[in-house]
Protein backbone atom coordinates (compact mmCIF):
# COMPACT_ATOMS: atom_id res chain seq x y z
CA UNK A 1 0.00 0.00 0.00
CA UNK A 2 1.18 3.35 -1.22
CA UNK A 3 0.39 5.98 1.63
CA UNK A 4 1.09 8.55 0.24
CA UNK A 5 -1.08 8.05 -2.72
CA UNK A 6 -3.87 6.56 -0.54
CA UNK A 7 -3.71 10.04 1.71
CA UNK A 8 -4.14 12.66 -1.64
CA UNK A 9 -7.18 10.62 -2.26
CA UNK A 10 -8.51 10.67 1.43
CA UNK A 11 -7.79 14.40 1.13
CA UNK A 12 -9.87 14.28 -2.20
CA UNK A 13 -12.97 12.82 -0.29
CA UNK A 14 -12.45 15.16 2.65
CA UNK A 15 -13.00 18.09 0.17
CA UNK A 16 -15.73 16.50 -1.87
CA UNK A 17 -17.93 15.89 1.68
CA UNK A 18 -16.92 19.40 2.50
CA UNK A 19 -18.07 20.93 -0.69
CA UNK A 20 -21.43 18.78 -0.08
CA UNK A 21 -21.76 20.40 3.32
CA UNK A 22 -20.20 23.99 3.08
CA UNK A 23 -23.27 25.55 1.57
CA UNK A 24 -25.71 24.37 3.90
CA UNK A 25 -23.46 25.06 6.87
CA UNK A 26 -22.47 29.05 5.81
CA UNK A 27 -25.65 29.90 4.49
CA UNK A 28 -28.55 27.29 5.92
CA UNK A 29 -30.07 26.56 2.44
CA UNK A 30 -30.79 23.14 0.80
CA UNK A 31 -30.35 23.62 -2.81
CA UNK A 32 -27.85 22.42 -5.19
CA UNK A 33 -25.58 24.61 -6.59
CA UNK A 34 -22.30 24.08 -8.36
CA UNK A 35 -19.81 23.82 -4.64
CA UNK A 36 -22.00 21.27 -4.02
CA UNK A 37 -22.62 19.07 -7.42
CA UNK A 38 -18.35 19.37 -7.39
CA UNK A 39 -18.39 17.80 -4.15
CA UNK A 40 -20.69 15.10 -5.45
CA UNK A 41 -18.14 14.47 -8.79
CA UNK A 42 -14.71 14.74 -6.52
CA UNK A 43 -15.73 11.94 -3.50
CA UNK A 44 -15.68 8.72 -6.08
CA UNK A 45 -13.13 10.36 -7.50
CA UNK A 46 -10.98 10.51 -4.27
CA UNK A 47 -12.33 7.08 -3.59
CA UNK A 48 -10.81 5.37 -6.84
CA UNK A 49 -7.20 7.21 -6.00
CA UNK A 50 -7.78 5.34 -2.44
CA UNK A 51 -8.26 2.35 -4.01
CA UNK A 52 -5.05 2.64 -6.29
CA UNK A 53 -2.84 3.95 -3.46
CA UNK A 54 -3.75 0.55 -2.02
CA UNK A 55 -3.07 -1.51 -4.81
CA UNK A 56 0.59 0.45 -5.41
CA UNK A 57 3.55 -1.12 -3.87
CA UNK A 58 5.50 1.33 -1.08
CA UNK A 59 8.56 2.63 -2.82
CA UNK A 60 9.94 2.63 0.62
CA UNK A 61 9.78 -1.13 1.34
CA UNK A 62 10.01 -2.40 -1.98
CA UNK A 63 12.79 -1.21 -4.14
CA UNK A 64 14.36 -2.60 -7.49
CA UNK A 65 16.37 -5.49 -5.54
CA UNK A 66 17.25 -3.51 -2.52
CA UNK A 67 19.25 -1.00 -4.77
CA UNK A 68 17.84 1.65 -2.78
CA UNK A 69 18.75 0.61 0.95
CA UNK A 70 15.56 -1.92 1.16
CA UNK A 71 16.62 -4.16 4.23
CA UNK A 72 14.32 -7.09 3.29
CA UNK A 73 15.88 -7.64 0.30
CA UNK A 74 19.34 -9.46 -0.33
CA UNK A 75 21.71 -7.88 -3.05
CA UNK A 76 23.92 -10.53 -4.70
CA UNK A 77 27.55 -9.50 -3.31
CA UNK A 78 26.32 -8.99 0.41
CA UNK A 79 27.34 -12.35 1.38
CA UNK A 80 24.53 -13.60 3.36
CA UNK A 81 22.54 -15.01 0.76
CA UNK A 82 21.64 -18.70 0.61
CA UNK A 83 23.27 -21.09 -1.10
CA UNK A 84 21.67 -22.47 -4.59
CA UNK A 85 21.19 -26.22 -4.29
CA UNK A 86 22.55 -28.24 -6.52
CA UNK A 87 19.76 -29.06 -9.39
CA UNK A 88 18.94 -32.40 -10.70
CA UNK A 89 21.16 -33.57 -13.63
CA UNK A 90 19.98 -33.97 -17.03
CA UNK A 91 18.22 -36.87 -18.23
CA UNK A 92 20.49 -37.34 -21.29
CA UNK A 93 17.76 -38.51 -23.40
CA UNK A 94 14.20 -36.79 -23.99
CA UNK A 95 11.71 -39.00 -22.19
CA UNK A 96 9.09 -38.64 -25.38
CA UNK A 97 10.86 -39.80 -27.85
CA UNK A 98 10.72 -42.96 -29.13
CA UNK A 99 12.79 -46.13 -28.45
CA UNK A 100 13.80 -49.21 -30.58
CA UNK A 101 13.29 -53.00 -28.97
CA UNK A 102 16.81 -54.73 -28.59
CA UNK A 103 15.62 -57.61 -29.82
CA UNK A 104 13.45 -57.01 -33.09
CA UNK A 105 14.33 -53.79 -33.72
CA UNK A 106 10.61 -52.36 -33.77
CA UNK A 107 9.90 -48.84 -32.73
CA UNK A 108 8.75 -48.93 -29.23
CA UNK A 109 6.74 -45.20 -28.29
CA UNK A 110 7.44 -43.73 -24.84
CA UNK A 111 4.02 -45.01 -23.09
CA UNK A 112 4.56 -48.67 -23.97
CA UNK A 113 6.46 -51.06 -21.90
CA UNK A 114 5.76 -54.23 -23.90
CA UNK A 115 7.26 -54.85 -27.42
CA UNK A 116 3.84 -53.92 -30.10
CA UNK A 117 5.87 -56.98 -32.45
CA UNK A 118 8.02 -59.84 -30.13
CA UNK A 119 5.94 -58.73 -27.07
CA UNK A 120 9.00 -58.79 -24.75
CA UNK A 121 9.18 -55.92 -22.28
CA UNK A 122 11.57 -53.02 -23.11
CA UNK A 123 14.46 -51.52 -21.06
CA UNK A 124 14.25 -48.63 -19.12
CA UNK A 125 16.34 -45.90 -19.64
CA UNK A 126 16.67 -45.26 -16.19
CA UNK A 127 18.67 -48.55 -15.20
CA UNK A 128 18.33 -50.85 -18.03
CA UNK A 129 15.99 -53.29 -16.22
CA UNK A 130 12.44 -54.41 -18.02
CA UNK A 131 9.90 -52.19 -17.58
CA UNK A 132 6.29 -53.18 -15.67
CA UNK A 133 2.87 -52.03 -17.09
CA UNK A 134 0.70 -50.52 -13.85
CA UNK A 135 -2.25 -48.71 -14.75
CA UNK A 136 -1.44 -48.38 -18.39
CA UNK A 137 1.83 -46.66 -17.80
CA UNK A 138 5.16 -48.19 -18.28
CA UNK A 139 6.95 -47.94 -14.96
CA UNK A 140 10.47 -49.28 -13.83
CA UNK A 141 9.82 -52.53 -11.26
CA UNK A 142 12.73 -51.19 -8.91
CA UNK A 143 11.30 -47.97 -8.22
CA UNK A 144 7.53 -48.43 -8.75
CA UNK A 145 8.35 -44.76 -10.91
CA UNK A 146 7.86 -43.18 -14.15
CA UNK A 147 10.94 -43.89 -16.66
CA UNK A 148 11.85 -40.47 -16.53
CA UNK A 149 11.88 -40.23 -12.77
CA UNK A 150 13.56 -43.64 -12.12
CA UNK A 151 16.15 -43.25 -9.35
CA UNK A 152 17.53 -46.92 -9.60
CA UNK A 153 21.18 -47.37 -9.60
CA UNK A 154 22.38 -48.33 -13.30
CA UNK A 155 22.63 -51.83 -14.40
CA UNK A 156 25.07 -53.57 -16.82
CA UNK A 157 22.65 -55.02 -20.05
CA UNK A 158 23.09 -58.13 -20.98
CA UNK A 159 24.27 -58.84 -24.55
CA UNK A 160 21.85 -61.09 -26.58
CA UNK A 161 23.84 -63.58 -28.61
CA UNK A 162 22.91 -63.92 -31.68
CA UNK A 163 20.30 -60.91 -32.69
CA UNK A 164 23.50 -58.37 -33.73
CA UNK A 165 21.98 -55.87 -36.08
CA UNK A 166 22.62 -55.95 -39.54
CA UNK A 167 22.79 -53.53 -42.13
């Protein structure tokens, strides 16, 4: 809330109400006349610069990252900022894309688990081991997770003798 924004429009309605109420206190008559139709305009006009003023952030508590002497706010070289935490490491493949079965060489799309052609489950690219179907999703058996959120340490695949690719 901007108070000193808020105030000029409480000032604003002050005047309005006194404009209403000056004629009829000086001179004890009833009738509209221009002080008093102002009045009338000026207090929703004082009332919307309230309202703003309230929306309006203080420019003495909020300042463009505590450039201007804002105590709440850290500045980057002040030294007692947290520390960032280290983020997650990339995936290293994108978890939509398609995947081809080691054994028959089919195209395998992201959501199945199972083969479409041999039937055999497919690897996860997690930790290599064969993926489970669970509520039509294709989920790694270690962690009971998604394949792109598998947190299973990484296994060695077995090689299959005898279906080499050829080209």
């Amino acid at each position: 809330m901007n108070r000193s924004i808020a105030l000029v429009g409480v000032a604003v309605i002050l005047a309005g109400f006194s404009l209403v109420a000056a004629p009829i206190v000086l001179t004890g008559t009833e009738q509209f006349d221009l002080f008093q139709e102002s009045g009338i305009f000026l207090s929703p006009i004082g009332l919307l610069v309230v309202l703003i003023g309230g929306v309006q952030p203080n420019p003495e508590r909020t300042t463009v990252g505590g450039t201007f002497g804002n105590p709440d706010e850290r500045r980057p070289g002040s030294g007692s900022a947290r520390p960032v935490p280290a983020s997650r490491p990339a995936l290293g493949y994108n978890p939509h894309a398609p995947v081809d079965c080691r054994y028959c060489r089919t195209v395998i799309t992201f959501d199945l688990a199972f083969c479409p052609r041999c039937a055999r489950p497919r690897d996860c690219r997690g930790c290599g081991r064969p993926l489970d179907s669970a509520v039509d999703a294709a989920d790694c058996p270690g962690c009971h997770r998604v394949e792109a959120f598998c947190n299973c340490p990484r296994l060695a695949r077995p090689f299959v003798v005898g279906m080499a690719w050829r080209a």
